[in-house]
N, C-alpha and C. Protein backbone atom coordinates (compact mmCIF):
# COMPACT_ATOMS: atom_id res chain seq x y z
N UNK A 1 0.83 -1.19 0.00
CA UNK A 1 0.00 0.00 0.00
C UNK A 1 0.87 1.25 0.00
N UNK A 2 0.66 2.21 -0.51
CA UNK A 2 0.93 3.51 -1.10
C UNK A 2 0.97 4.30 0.21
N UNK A 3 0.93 5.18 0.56
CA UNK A 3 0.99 6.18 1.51
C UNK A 3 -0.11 7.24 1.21
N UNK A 4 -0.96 7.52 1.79
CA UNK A 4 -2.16 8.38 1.12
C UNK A 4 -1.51 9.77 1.19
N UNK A 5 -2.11 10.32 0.27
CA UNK A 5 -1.43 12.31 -0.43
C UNK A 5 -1.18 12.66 1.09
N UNK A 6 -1.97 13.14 2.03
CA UNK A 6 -1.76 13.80 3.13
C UNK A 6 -0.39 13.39 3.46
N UNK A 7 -0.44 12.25 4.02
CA UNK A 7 1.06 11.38 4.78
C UNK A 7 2.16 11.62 3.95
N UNK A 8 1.94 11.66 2.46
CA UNK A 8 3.25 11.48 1.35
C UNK A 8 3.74 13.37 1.59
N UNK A 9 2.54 14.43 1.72
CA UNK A 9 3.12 15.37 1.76
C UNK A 9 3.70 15.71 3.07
N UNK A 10 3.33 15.37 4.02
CA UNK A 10 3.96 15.72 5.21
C UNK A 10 5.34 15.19 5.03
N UNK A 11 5.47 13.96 4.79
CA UNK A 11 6.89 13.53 4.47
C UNK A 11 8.11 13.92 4.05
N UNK A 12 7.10 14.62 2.42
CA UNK A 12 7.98 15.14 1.90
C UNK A 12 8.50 16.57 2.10
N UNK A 13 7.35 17.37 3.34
CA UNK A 13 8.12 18.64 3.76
C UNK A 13 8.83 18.24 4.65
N UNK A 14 8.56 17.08 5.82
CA UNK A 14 10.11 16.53 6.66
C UNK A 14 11.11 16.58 6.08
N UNK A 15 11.01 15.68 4.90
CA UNK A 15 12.67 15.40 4.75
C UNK A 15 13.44 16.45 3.73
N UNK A 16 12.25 17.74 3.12
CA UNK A 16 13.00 18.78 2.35
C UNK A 16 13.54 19.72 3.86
N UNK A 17 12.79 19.72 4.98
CA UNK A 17 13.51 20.59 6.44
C UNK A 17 14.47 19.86 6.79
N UNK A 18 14.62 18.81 6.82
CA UNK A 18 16.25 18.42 6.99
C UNK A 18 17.49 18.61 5.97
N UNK A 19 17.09 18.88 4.77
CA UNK A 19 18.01 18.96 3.64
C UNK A 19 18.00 17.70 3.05
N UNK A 20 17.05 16.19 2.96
CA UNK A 20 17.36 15.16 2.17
C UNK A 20 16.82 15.11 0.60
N UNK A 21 15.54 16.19 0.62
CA UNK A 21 15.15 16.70 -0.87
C UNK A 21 15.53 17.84 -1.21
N UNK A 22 15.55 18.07 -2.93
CA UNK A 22 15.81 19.41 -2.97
C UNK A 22 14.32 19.90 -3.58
N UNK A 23 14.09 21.18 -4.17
CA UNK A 23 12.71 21.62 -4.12
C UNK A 23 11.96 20.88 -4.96
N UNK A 24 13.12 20.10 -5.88
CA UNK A 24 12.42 18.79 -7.26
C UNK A 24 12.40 17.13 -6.50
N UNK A 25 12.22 17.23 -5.25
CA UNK A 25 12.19 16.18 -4.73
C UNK A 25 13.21 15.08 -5.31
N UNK A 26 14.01 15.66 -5.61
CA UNK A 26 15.38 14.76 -5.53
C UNK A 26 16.16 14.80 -4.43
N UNK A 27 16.87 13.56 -4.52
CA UNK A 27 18.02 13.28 -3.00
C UNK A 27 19.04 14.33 -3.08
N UNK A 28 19.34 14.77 -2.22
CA UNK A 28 20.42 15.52 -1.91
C UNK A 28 21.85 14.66 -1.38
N UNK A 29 22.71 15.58 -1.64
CA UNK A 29 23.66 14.23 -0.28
C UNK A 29 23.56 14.00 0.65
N UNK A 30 22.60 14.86 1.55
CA UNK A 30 22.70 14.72 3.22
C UNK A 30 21.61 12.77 2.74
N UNK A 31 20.61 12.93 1.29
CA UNK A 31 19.50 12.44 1.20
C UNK A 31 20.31 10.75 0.97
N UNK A 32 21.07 11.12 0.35
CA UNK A 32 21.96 9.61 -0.01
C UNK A 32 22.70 9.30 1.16
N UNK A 33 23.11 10.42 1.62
CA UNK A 33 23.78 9.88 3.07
C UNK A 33 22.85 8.80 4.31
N UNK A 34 21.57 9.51 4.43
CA UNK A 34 20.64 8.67 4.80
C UNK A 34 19.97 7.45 4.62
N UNK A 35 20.20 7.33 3.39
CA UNK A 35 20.19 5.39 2.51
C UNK A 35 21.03 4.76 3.34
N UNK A 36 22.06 5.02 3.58
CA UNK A 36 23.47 4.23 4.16
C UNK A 36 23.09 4.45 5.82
N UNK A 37 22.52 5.01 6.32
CA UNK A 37 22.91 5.39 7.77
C UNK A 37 21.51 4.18 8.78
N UNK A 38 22.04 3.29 9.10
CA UNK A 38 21.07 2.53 10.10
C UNK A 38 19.91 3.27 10.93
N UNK A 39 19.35 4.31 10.49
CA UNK A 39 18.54 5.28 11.39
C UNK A 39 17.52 6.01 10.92
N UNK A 40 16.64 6.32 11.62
CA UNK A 40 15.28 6.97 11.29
C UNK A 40 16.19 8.20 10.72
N UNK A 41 15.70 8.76 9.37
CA UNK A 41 15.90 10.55 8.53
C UNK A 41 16.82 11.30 9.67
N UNK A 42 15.57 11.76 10.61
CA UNK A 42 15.62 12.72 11.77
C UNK A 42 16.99 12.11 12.47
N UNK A 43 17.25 11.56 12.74
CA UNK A 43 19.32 10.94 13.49
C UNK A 43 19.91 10.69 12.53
N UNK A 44 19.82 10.07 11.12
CA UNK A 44 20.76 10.16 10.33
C UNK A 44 21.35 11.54 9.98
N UNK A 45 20.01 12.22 10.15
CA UNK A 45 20.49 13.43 9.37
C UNK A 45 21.49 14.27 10.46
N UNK A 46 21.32 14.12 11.48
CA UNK A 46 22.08 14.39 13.24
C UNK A 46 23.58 14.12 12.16
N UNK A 47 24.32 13.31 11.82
CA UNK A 47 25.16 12.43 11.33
C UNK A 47 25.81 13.26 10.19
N UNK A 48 24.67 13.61 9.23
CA UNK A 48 25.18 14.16 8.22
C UNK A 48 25.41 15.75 8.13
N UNK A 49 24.73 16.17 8.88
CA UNK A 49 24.92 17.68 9.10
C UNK A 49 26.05 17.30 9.96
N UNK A 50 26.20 16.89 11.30
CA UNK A 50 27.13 16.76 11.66
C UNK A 50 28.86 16.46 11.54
N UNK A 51 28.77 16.00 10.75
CA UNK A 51 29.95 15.32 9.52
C UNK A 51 30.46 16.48 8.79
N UNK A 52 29.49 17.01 8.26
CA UNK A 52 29.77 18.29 7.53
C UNK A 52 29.77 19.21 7.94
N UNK A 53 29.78 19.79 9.59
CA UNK A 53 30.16 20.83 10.21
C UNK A 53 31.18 20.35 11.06
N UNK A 54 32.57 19.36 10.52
CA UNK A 54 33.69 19.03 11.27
C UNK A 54 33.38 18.41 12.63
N UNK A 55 31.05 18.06 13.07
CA UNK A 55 31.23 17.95 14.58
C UNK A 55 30.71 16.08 14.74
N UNK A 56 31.76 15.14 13.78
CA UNK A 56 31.14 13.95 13.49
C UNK A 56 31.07 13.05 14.68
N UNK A 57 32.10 13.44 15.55
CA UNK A 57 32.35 12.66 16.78
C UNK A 57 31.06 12.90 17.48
N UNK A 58 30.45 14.20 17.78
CA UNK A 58 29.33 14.83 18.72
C UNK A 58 28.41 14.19 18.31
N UNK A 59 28.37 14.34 16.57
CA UNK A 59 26.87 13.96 15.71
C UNK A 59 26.30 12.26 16.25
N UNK A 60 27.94 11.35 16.20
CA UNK A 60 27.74 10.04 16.39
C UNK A 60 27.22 9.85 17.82
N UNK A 61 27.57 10.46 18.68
CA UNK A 61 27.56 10.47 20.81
C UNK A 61 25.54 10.78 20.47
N UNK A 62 25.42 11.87 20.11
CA UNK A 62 23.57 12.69 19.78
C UNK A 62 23.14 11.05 19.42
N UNK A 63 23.63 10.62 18.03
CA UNK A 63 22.65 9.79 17.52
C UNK A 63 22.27 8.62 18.44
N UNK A 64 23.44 8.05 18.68
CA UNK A 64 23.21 7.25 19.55
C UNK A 64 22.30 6.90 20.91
N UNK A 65 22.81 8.24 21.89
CA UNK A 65 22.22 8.40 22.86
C UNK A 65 20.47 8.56 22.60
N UNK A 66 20.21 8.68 21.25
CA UNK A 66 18.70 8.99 20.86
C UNK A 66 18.12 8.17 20.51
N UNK A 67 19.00 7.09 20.16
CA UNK A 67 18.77 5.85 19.75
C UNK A 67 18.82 4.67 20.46
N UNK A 68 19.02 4.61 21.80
CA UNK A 68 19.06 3.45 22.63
C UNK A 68 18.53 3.89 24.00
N UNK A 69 18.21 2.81 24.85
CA UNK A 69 17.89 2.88 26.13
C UNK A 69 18.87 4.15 27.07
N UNK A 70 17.79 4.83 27.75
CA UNK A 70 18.02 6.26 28.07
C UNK A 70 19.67 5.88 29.42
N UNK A 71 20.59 6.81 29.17
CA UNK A 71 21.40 6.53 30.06
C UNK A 71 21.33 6.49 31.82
N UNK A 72 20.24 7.55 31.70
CA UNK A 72 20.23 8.11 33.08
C UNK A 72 19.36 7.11 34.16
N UNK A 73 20.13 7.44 35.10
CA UNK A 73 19.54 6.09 36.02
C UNK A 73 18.60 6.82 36.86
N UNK A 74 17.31 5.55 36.83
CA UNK A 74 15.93 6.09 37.70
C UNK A 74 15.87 5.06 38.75
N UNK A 75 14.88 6.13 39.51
CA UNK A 75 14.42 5.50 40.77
C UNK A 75 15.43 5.90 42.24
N UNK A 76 14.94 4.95 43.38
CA UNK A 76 15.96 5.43 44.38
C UNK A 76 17.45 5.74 44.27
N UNK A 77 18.09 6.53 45.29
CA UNK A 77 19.42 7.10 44.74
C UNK A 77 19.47 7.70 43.47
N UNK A 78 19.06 7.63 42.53
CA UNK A 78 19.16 8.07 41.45
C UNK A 78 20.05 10.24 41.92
N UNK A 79 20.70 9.97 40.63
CA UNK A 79 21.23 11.76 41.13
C UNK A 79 20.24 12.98 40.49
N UNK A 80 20.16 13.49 41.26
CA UNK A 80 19.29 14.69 40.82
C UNK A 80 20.25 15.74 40.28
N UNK A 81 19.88 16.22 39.13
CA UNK A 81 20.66 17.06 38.26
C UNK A 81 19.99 18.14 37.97
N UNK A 82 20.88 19.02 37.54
CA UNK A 82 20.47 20.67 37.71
C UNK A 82 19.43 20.75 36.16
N UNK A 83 18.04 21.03 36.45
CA UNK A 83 16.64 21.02 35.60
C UNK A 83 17.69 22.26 34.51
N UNK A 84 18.78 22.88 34.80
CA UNK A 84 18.63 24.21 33.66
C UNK A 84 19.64 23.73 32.78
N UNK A 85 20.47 22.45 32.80
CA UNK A 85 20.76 21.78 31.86
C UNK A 85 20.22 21.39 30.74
N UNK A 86 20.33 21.09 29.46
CA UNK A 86 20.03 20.58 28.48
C UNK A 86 19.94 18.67 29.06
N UNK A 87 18.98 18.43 28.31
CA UNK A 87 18.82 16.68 28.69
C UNK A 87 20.38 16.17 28.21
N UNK A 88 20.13 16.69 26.67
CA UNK A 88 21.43 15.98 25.40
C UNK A 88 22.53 16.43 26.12
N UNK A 89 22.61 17.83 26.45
CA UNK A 89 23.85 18.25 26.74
C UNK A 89 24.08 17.34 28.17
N UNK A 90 23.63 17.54 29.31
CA UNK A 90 23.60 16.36 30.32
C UNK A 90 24.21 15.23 30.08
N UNK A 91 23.74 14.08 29.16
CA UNK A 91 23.79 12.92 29.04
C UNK A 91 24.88 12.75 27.98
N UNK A 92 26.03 13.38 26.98
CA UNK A 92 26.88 14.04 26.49
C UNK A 92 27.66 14.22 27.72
N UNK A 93 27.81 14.58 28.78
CA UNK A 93 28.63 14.45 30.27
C UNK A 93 28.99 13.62 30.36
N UNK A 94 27.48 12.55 30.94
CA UNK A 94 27.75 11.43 31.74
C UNK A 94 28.44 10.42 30.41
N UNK A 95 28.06 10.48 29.76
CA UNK A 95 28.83 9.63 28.20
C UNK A 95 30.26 9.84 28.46
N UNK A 96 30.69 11.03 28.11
CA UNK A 96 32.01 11.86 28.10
C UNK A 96 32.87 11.11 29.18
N UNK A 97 32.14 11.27 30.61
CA UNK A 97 32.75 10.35 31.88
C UNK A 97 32.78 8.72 31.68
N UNK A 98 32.06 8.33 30.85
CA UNK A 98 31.66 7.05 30.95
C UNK A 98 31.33 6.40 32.07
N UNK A 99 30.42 7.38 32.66
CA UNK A 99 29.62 7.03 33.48
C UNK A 99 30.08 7.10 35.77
N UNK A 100 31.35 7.79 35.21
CA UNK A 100 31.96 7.27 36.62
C UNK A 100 31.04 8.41 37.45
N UNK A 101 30.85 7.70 38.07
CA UNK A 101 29.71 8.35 39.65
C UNK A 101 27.80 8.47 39.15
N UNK A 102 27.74 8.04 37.85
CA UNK A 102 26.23 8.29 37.65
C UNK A 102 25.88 7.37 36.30
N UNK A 103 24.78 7.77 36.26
CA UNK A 103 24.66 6.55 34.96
C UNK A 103 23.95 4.93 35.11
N UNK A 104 23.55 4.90 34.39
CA UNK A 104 23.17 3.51 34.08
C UNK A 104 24.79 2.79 33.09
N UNK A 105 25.37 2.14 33.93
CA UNK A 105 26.31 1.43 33.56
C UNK A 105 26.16 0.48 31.80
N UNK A 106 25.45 -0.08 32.00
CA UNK A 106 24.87 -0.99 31.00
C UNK A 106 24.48 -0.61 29.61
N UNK A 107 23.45 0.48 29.86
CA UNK A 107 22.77 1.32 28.88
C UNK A 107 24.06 2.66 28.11
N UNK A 108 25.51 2.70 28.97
CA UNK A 108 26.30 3.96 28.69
C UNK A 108 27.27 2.60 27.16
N UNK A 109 27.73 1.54 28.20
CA UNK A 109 28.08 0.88 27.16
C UNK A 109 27.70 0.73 25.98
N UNK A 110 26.13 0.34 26.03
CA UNK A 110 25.34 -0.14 24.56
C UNK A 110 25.33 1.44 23.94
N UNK A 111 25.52 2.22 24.45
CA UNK A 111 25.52 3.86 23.46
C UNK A 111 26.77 4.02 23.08
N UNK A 112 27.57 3.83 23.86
CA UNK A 112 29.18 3.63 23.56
C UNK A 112 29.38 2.90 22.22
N UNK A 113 29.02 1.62 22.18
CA UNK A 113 29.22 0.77 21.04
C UNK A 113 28.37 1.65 20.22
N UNK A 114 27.48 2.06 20.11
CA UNK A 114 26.40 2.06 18.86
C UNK A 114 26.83 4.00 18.15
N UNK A 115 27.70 4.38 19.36
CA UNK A 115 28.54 5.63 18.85
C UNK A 115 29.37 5.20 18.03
N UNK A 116 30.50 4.32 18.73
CA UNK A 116 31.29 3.45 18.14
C UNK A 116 31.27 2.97 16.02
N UNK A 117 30.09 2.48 16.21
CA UNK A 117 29.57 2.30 15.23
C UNK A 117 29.26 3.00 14.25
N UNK A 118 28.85 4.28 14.68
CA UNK A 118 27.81 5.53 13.68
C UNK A 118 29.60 5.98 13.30
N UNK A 119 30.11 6.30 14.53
CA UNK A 119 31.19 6.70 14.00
C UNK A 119 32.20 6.32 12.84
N UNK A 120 31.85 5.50 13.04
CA UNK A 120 33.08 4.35 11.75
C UNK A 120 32.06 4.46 10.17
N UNK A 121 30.75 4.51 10.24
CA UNK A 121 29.83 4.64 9.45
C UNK A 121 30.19 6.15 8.66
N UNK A 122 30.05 7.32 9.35
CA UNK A 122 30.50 8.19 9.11
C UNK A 122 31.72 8.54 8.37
N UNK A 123 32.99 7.95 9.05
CA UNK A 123 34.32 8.00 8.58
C UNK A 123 34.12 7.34 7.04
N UNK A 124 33.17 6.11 7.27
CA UNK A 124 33.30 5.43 5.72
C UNK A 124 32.39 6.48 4.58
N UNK A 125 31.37 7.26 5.33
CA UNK A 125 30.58 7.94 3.88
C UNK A 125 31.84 9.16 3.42
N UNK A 126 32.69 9.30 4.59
CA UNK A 126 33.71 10.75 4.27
C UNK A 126 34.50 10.61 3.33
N UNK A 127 35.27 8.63 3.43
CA UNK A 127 35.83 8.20 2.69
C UNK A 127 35.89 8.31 1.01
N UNK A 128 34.53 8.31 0.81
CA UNK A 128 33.95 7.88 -0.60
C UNK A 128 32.79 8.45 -0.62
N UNK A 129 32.62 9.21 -1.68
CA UNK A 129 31.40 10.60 -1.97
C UNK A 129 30.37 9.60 -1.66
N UNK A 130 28.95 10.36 -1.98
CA UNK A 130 27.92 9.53 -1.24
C UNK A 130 27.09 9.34 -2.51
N UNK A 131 27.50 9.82 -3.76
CA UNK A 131 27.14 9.18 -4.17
C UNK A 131 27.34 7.57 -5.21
N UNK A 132 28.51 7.35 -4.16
CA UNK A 132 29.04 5.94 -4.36
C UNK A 132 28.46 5.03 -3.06
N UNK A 133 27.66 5.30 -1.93
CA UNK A 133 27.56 5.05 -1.11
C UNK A 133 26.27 3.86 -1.30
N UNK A 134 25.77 4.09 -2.13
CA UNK A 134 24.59 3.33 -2.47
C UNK A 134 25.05 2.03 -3.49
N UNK A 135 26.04 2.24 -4.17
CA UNK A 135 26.90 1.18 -5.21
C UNK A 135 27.80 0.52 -4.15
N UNK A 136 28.13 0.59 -2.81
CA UNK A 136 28.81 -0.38 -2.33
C UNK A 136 27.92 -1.59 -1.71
N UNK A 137 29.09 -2.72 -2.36
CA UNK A 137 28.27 -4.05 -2.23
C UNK A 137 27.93 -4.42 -0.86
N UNK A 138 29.10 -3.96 -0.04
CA UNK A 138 28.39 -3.92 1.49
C UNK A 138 27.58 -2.61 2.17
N UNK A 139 27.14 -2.29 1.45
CA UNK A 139 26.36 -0.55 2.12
C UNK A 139 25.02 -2.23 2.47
N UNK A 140 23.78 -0.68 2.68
CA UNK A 140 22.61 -1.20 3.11
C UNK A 140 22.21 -2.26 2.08
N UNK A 141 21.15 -3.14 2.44
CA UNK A 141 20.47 -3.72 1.89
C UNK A 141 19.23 -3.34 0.41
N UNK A 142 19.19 -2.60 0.54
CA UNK A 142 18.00 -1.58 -0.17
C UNK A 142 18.73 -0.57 -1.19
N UNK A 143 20.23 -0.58 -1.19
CA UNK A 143 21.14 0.16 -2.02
C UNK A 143 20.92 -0.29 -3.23
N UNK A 144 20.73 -1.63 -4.08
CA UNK A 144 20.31 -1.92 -4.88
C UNK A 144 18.96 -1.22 -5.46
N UNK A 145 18.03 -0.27 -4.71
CA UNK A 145 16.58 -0.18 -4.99
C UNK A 145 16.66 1.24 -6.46
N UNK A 146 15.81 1.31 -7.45
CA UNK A 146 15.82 2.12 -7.98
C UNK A 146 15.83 3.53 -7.54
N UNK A 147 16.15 4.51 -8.53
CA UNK A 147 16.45 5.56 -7.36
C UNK A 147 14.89 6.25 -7.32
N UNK A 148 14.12 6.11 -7.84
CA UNK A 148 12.79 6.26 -8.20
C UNK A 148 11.97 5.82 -6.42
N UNK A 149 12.57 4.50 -5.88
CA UNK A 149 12.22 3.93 -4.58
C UNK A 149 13.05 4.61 -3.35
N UNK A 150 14.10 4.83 -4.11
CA UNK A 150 14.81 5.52 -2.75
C UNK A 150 14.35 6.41 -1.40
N UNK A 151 13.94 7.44 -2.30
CA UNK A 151 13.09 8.71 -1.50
C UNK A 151 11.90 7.66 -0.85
N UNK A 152 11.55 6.93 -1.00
CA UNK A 152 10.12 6.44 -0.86
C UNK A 152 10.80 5.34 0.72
N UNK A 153 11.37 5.05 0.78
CA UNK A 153 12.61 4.10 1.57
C UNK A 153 12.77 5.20 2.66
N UNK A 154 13.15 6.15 2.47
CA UNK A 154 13.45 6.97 3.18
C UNK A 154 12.36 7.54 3.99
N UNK A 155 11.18 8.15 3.38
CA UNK A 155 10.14 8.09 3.94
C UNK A 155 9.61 7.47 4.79
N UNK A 156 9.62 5.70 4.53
CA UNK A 156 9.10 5.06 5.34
C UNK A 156 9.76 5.00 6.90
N UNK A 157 10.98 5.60 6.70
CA UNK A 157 11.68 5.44 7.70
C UNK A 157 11.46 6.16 8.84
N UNK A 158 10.70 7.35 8.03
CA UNK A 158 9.55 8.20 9.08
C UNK A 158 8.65 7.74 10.13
């Protein structure tokens, strides 16, 4: 099934506010960058703007932490932290520390690795323009798809 007009246009003003269309609803690079990137538009694109403002290390720590079980530890003892902090910026700390004196131990690791990961992801789209990124035999699964499906791939990812 198709995506009905309403849903297809909302979509497609999402992903032209991130920079993945241009006003002819073609991919952009941030848009091809996002084919390749394991992540909903909205964090890939964390990645690709990020990459391209020299801040790829930060972009990979954001995506991650947005992407996995929350670091911060609840319930009793738990540390109470100053409300006029930023959440991201906060949890970007306790990351930074790797956790010594706060944290969910467990949950800092699995963000660790999955930074780990975005990061090396990143380094590889820097490697090789992006729009070779879709012709590598180990990129995503769906790199094979016409480019006609692409945008539509991307969408769904919404």
């Amino acid at each position: 099934d198709h995506p009905s007009g309403p849903l297809m246009m909302h979509a497609l003003r999402f992903l032209k506010s991130i920079k993945a269309l241009d006003d002819g609803n073609r991919l952009t690079e941030i848009g091809r960058k996002l084919l390749y990137y394991p992540l909903p538009p909205r964090w890939g694109a964390i990645l690709a703007l990020g990459e391209k403002a020299g801040a790829a290390e930060v972009a990979a720590s954001i995506a991650a932490l947005l992407s996995e079980k929350d670091i911060i530890e609840r319930g009793r003892g738990a540390e109470v932290r100053d409300l006029s902090e930023c959440d991201v910026t906060y949890r970007l700390g306790i990351l930074e520390e790797r956790g010594r004196g706060s944290g969910n131990r467990r949950a800092i690791e699995s963000v660790m690795q999955v930074r780990d990961q975005l990061r090396s992801l990143v380094i590889k789209a820097k490697a090789g323009n992006a729009d070779n990124l879709s012709k590598n035999p180990h990129g995503p699964p769906w790199a094979a798809e016409s480019a006609a499906v692409r945008p539509l791939r991307v969408t769904a990812a919404y």
